[in-house]
Protein backbone atom coordinates (compact mmCIF):
# COMPACT_ATOMS: atom_id res chain seq x y z
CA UNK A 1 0.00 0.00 0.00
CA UNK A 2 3.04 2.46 0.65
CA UNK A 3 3.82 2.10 -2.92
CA UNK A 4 0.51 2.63 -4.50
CA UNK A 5 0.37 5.72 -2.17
CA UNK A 6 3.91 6.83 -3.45
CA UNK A 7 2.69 6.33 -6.89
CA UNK A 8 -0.97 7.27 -7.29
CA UNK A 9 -2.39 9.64 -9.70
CA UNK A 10 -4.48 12.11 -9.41
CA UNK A 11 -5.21 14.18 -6.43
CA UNK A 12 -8.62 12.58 -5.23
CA UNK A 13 -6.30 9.02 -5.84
CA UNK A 14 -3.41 9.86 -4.04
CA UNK A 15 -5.05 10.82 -0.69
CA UNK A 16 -7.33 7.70 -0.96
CA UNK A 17 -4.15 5.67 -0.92
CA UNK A 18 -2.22 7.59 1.65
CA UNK A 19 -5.03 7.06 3.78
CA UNK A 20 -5.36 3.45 3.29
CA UNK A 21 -1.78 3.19 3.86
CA UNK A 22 -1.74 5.50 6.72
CA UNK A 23 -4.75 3.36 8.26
CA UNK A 24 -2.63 -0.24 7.76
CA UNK A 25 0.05 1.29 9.51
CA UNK A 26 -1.94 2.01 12.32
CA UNK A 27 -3.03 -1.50 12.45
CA UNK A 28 -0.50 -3.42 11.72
CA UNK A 29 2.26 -1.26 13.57
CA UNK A 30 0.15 0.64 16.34
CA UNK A 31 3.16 1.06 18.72
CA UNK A 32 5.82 2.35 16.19
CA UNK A 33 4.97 6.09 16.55
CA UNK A 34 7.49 7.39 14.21
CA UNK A 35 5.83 4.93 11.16
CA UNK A 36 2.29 6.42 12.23
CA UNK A 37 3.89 9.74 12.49
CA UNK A 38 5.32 9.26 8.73
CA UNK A 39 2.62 7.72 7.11
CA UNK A 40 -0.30 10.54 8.52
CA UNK A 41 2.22 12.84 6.92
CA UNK A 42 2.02 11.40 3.71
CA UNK A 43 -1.88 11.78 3.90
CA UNK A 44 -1.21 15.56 5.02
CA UNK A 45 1.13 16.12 2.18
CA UNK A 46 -1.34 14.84 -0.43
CA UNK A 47 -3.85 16.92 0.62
CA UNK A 48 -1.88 20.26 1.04
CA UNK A 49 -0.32 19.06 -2.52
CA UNK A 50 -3.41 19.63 -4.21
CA UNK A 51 -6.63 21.03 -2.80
CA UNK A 52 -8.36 20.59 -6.13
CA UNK A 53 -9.13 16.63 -5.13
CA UNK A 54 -10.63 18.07 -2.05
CA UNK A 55 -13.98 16.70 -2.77
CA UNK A 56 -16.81 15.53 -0.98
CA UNK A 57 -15.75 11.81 -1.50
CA UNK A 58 -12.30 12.56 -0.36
CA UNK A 59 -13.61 14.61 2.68
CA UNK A 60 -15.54 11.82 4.22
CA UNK A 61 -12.50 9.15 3.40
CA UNK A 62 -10.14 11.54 5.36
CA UNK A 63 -12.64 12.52 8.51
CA UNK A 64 -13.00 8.77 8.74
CA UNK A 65 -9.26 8.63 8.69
CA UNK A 66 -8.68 11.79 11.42
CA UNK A 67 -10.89 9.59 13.54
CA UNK A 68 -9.76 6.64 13.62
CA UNK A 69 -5.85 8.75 13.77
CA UNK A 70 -7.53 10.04 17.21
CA UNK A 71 -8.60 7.12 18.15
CA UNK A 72 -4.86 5.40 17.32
CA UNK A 73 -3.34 8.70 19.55
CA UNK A 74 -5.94 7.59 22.54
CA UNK A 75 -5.25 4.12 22.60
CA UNK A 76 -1.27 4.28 21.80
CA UNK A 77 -0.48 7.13 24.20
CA UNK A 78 -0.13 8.91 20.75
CA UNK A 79 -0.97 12.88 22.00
CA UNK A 80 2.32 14.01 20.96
CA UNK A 81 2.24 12.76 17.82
CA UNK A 82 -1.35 13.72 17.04
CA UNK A 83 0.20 17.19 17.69
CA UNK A 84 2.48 17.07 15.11
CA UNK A 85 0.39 15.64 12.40
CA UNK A 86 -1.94 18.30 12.57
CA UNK A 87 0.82 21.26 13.16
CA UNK A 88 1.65 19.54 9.89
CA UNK A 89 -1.68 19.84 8.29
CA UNK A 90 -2.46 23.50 9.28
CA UNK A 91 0.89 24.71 7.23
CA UNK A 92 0.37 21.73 4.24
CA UNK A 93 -3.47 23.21 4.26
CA UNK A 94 -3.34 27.21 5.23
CA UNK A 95 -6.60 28.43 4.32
CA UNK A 96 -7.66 25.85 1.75
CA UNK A 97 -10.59 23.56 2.28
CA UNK A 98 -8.37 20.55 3.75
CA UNK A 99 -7.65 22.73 7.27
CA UNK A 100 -10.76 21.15 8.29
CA UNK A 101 -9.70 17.91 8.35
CA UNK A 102 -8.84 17.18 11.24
CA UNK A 103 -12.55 17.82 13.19
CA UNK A 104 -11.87 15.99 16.30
């Protein structure tokens, strides 16, 4: 999945993928903080990359995604790194529609 992310065309395409990437990550590593770290960043930089694919499709796939991130940061003592991501998103996003991302 961290290729297809890497690779994916498209804006809409490429945050799907980072997301599902980001998402295995949390599952299949949940205690390696510095792979969830990297991989939410990879979501964040495909949305600040092109606000165009910002669409209502995309904007449910990634609130689904900031949840379940929160929910990761709650269960994995993960506040720090939570933090980050979305420090992260608010300068990939400025005052384009993905600042809202991150609801929670």
């Amino acid at each position: 999945s961290k290729k297809a992310a890497e690779n994916a065309q498209g804006p809409a395409t490429r945050v799907q993928w980072a997301i599902l990437y980001s998402q295995a990550v949390m599952r299949m590593t949940p205690d390696d903080h510095a792979a969830v770290e990297q991989a939410a960043n990879m979501v964040v930089a495909a949305l600040g990359n092109d606000d165009a694919g910002y669409a209502d499709r995309t904007r449910r796939k990634t609130a689904a995604w900031s949840a379940a991130l929160s929910g990761w940061s709650s269960a994995h003592n993960g506040a720090a790194t939570l933090v980050r991501v979305r420090a992260s998103l608010a300068r990939a996003c400025g005052q384009s529609a993905c600042k809202g991302a991150f609801s929670a």
